[in-house]
C-alpha atoms as a PDB file:
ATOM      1  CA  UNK A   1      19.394 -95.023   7.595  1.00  0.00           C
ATOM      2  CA  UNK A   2      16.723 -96.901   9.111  1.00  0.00           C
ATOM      3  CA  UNK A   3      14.373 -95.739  11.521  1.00  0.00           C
ATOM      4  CA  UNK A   4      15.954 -98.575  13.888  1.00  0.00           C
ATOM      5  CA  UNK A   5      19.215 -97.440  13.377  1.00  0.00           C
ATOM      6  CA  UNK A   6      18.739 -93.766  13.823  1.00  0.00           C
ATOM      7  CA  UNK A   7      16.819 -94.441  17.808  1.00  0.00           C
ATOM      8  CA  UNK A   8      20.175 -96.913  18.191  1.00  0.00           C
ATOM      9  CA  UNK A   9      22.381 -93.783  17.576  1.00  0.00           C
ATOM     10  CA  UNK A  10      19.833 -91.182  19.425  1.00  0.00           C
ATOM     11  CA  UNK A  11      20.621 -93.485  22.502  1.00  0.00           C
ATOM     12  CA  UNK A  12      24.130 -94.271  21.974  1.00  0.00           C
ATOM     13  CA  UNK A  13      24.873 -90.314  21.950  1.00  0.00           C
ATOM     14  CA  UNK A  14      22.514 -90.152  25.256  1.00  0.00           C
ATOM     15  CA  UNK A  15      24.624 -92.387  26.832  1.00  0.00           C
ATOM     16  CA  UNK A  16      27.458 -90.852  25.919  1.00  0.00           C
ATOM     17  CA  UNK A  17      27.013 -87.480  27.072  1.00  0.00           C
ATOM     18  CA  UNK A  18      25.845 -89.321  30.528  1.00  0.00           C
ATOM     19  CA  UNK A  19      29.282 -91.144  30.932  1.00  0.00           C
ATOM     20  CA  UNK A  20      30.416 -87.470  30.097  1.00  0.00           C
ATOM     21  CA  UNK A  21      28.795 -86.122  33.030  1.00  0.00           C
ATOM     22  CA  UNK A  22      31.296 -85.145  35.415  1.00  0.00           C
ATOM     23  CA  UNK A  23      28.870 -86.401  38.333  1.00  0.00           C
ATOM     24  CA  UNK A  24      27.595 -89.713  37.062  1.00  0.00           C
ATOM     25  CA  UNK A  25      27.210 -92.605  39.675  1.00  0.00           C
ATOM     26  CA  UNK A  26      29.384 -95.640  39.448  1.00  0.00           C
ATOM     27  CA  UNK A  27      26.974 -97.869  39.071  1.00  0.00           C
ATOM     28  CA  UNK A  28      24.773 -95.848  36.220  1.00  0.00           C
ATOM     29  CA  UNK A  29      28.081 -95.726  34.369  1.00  0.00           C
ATOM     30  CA  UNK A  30      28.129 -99.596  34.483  1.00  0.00           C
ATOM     31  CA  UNK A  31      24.439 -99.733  33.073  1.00  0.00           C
ATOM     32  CA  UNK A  32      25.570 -97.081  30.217  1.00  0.00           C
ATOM     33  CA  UNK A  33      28.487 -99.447  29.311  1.00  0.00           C
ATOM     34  CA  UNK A  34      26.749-102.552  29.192  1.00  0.00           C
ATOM     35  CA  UNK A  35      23.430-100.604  27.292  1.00  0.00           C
ATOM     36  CA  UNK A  36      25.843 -99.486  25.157  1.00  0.00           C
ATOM     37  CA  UNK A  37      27.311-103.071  24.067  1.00  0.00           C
ATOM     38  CA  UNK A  38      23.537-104.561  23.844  1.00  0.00           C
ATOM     39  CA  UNK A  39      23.075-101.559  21.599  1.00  0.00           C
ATOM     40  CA  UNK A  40      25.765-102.181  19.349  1.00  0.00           C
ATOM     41  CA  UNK A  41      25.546-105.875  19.138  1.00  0.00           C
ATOM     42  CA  UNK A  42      21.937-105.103  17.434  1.00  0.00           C
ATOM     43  CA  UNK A  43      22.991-102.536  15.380  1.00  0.00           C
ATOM     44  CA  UNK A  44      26.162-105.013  13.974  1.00  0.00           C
ATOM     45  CA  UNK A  45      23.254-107.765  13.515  1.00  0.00           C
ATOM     46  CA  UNK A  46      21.452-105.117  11.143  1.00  0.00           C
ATOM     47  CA  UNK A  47      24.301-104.251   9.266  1.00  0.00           C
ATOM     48  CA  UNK A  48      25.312-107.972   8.771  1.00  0.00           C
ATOM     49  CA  UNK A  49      21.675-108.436   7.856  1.00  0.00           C
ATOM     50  CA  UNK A  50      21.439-105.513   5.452  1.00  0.00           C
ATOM     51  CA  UNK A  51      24.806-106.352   3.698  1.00  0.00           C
ATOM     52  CA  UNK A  52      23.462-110.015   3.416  1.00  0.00           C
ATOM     53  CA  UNK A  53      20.409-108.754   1.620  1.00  0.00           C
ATOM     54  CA  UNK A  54      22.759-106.167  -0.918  1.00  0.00           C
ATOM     55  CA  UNK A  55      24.774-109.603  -1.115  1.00  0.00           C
ATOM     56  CA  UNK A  56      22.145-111.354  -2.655  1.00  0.00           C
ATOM     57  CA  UNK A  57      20.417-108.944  -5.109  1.00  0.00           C
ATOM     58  CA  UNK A  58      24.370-108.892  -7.038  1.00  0.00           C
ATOM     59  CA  UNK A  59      24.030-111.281 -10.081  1.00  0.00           C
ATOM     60  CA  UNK A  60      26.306-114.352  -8.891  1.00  0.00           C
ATOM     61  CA  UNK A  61      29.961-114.477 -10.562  1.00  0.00           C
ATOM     62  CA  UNK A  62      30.733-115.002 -13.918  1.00  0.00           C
ATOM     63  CA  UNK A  63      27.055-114.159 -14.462  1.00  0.00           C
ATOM     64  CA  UNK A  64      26.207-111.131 -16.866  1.00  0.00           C
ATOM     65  CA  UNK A  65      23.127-109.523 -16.399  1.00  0.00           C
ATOM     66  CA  UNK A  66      20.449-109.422 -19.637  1.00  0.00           C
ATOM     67  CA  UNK A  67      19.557-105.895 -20.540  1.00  0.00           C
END
């Protein structure tokens, strides 16, 4: 895992155990929430970028690979 990817989860988790908080303000959950979407919209445009790039190294179809 990426260094990228393991702050996204480190701050997902904080976020989560604020929303847990049996105290937390309205309005802070709000911020969480919408943190928490911004968060995972990057870490789904990794992903799509790192499965892209495993994509491409595969030999295209029908193709067999010279040893």
């Amino acid at each position: 895992m990426s260094a990228e990817l393991q702050a996204a989860v480190r701050e997902l988790e904080q976020a989560a155990r604020e929303l847990r908080a049996p105290d937390v303000d309205t309005a802070r959950a709000a911020e969480l929430v919408d943190r928490c979407a911004e968060v995972a919209a990057e870490i789904g445009k990794q992903l799509d970028r790192a499965a892209r790039d495993a994509e491409r190294d595969l030999p295209a179809t029908g193709q067999e690979r010279l040893l």
